[in-house]
Protein backbone atom coordinates (compact mmCIF):
# COMPACT_ATOMS: atom_id res chain seq x y z
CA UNK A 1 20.36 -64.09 -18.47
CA UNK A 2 19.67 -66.30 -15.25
CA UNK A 3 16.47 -67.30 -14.23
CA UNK A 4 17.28 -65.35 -10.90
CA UNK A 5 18.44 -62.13 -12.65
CA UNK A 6 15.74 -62.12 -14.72
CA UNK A 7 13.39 -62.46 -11.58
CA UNK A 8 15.29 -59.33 -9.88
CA UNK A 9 14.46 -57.43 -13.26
CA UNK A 10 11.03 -57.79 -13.50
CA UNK A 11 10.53 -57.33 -9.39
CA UNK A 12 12.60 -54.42 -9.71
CA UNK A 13 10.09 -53.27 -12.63
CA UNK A 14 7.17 -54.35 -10.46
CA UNK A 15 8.06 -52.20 -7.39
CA UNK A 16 8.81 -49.02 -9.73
CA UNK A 17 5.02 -49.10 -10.75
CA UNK A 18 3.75 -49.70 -7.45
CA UNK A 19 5.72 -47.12 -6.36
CA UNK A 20 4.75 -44.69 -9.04
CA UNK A 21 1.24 -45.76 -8.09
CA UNK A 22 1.49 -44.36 -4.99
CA UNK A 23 2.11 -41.27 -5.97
CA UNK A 24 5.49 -41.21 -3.33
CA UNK A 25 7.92 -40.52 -6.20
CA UNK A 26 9.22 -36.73 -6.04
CA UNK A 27 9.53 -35.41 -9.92
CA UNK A 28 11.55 -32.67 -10.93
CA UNK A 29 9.03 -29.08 -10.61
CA UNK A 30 9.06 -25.72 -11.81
CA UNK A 31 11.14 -23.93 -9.33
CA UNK A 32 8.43 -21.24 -7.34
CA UNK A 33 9.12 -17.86 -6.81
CA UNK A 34 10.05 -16.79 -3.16
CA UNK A 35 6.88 -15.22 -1.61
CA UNK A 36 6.97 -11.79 -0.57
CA UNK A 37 8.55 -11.09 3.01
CA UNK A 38 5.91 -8.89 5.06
CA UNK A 39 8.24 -6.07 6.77
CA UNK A 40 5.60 -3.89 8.69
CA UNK A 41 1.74 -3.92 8.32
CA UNK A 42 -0.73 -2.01 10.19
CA UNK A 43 -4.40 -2.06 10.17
CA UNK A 44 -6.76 1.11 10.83
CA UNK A 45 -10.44 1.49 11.36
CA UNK A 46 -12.59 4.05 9.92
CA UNK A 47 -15.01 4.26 12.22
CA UNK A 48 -12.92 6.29 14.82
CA UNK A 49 -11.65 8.80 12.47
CA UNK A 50 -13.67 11.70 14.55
CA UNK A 51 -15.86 11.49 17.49
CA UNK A 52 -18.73 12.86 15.32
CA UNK A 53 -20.40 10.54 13.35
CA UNK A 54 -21.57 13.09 10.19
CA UNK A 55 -17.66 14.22 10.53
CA UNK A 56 -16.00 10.54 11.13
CA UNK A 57 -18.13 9.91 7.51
CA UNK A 58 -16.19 12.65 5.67
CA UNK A 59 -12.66 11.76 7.02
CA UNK A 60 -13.42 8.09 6.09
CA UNK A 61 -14.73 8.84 2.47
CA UNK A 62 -11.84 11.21 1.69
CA UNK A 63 -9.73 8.25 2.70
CA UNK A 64 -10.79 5.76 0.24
CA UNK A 65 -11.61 8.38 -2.70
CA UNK A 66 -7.76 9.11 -2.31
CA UNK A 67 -7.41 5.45 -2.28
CA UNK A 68 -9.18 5.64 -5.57
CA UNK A 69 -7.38 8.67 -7.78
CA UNK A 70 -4.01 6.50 -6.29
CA UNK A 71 -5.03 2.82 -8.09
CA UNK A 72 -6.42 5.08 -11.19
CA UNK A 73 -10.49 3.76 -10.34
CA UNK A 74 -11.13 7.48 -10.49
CA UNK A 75 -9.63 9.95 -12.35
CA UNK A 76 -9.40 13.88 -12.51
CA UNK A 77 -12.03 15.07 -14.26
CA UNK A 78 -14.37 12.25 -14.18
CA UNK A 79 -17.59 11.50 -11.81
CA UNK A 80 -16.74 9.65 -9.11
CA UNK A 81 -18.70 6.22 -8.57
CA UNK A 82 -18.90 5.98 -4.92
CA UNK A 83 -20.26 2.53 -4.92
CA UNK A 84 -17.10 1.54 -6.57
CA UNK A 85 -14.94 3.09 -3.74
CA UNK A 86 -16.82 2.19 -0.87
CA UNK A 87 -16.33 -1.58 -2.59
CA UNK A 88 -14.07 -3.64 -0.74
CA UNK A 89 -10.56 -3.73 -2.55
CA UNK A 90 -6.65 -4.28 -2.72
CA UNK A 91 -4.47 -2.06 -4.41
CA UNK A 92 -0.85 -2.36 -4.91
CA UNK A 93 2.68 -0.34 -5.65
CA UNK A 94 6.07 -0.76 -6.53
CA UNK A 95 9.25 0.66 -5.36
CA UNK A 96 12.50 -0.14 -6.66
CA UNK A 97 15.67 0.53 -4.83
CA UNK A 98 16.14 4.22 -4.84
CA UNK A 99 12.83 5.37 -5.87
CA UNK A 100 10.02 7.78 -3.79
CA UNK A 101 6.81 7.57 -3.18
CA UNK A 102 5.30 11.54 -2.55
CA UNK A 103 1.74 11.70 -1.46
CA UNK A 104 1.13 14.59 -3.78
CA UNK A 105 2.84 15.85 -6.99
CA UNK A 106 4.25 19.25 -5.59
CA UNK A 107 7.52 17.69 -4.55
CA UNK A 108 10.88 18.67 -3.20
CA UNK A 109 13.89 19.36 -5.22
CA UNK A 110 15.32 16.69 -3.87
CA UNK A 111 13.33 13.82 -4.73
CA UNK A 112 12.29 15.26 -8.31
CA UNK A 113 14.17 12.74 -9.63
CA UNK A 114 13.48 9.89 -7.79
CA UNK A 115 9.28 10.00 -7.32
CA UNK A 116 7.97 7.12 -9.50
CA UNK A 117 4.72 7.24 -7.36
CA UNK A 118 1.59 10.16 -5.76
CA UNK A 119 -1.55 9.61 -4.73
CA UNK A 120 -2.79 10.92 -8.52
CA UNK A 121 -5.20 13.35 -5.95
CA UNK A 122 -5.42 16.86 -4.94
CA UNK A 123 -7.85 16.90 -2.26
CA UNK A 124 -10.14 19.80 -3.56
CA UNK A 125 -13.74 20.01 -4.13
CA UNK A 126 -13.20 19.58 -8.38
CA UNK A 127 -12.07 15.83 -7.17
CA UNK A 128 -14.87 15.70 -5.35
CA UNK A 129 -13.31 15.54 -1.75
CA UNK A 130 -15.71 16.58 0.57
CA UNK A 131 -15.94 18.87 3.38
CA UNK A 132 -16.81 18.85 7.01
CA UNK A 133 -18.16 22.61 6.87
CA UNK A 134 -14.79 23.82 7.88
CA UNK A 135 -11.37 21.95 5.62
CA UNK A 136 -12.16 20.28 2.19
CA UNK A 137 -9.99 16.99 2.43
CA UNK A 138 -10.10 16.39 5.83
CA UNK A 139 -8.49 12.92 6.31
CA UNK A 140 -6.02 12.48 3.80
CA UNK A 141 -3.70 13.79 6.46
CA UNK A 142 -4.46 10.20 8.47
CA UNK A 143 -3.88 8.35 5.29
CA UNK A 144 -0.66 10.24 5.05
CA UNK A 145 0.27 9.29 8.67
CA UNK A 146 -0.32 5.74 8.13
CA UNK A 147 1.48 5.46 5.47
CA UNK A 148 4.41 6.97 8.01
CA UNK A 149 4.01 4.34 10.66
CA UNK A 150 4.29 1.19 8.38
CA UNK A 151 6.83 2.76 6.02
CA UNK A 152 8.80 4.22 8.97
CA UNK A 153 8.31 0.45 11.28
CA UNK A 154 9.38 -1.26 7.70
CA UNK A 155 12.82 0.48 7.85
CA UNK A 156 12.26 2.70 4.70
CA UNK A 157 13.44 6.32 4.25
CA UNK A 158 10.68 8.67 5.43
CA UNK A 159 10.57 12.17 5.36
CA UNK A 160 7.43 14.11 6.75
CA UNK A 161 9.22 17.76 6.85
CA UNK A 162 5.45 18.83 8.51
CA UNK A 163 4.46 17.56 11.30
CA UNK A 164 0.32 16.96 12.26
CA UNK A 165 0.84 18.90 15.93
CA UNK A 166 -2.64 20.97 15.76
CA UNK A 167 -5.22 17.99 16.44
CA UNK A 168 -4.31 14.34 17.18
CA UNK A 169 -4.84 11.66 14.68
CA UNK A 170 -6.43 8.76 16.19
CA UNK A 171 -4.81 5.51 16.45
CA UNK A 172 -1.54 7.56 15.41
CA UNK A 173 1.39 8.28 17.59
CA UNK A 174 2.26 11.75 17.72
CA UNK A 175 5.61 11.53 15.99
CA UNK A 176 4.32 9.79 13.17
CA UNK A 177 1.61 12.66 12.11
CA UNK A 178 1.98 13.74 8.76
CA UNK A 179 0.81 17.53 7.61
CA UNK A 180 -0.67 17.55 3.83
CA UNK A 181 -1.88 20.47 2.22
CA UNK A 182 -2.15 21.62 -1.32
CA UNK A 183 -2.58 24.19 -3.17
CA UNK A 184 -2.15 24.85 -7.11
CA UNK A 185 1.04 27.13 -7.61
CA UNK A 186 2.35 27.04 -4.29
CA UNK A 187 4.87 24.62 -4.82
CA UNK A 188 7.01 26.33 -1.87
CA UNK A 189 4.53 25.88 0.83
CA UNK A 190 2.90 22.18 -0.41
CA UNK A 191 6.39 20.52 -1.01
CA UNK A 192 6.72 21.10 2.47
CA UNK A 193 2.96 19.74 3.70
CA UNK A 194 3.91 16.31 1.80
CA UNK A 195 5.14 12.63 2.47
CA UNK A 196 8.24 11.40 1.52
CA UNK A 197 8.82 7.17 1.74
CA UNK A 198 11.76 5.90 -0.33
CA UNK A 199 13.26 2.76 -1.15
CA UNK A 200 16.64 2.70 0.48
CA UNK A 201 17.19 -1.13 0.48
CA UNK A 202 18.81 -3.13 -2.22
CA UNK A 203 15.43 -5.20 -3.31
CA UNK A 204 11.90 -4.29 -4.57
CA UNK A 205 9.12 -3.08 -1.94
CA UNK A 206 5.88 -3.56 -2.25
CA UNK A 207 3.32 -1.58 -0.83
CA UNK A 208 -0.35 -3.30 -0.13
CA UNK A 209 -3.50 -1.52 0.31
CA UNK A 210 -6.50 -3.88 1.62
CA UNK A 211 -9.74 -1.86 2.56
CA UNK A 212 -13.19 -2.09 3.04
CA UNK A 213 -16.05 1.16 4.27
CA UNK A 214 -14.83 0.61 7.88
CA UNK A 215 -10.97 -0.56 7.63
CA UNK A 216 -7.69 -0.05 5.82
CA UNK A 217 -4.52 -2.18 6.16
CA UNK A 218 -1.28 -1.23 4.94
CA UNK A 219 1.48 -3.38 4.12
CA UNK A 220 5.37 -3.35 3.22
CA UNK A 221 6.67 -6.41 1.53
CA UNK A 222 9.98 -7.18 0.42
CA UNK A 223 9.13 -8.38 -3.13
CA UNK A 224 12.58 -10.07 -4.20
């Protein structure tokens, strides 16, 4: 070997360190997953739920206990820890291509097959929903009709066969109010007073729940 060859070797060895040094070399990584693709998201306060503040309490706590039964915090039959639902949280769900999300478990014939997803809840006093004086529940019909406006702005399949006509819902456009009533063993009536969101695109959505006492946002991802 030359005296200049062997010079352009050991330069050439010189200015890989340096550069390696500097930290400017790109190495081969792990290839990273794609991050989700937000379709529709909508944020709702809870302080506006009724003019009446004693009233505006009960449609806001009904919200987030049926926030609870649906990410399995609370369960049927157990006390409910309302510290623990008033805490500020994120809760998530899955829907592949072709599957339903119903807001209750009295259901259709047509989706019977295809619900993967309820809110686990059935809005009565042995869940501990509470009561303005007048409706036990009162405010899961607002959850419901958010769910409608993201799901429905996302581009999903939703079907609310009752509409929410006898009061306004707050924040809600009147087309997207959502009826929900139920009642044990009247599957003809509740199926009907339900909420209906399925998947009808060929990848995964994702459905985000971020909340806190005073606010609720609502997301639809595209997962993959």
């Amino acid at each position: 070997m030359n005296i200049a060859h062997q010079f352009g070797t050991i330069l050439t060895s010189v200015m890989l360190v340096l550069h390696l040094g500097s930290g400017a070399v790109s190495l081969p990584t792990a290839p990273h997953s794609q991050a989700p693709k937000v379709l529709a998201e909508q944020e709702y306060s809870l302080l506006d739920r009724y003019k009446v503040e004693s009233v505006n309490s009960v449609f806001a706590d009904n919200i987030l206990l049926t926030l609870s039964y649906m990410d399995g915090q609370t369960k049927e039959g157990q006390p409910v820890n309302w510290d623990q639902v008033h805490k500020p949280g994120q809760y998530q769900f899955d829907l592949k291509p072709g599957q339903t999300f119903a807001f209750h478990d009295q259901i259709l014939n047509q989706y019977k097959n295809s619900v993967v997803q309820t809110t686990n809840a059935h809005f009565n006093s042995t869940e501990k929903f509470k009561s303005d004086g007048w409706l036990i529940g009162d405010g899961v019909c607002h959850l419901a009709s958010f769910i409608n406006v993201v799901s429905s702005k996302a581009g999903l399949s939703v079907d609310a066969p009752t509409k929410h006509d006898f009061a306004a819902i707050p924040d809600v456009a009147k087309q997207f109010g959502t009826a929900i009533y139920y009642v044990p063993g009247e599957a003809s009536i509740s199926s009907k007073q339900n909420l209906y969101v399925t998947n009808t695109s060929d990848k995964t959505i994702a459905f985000v729940f971020n909340h806190t006492q005073d606010s609720l946002k609502i997301a639809v991802e595209k997962v993959n």
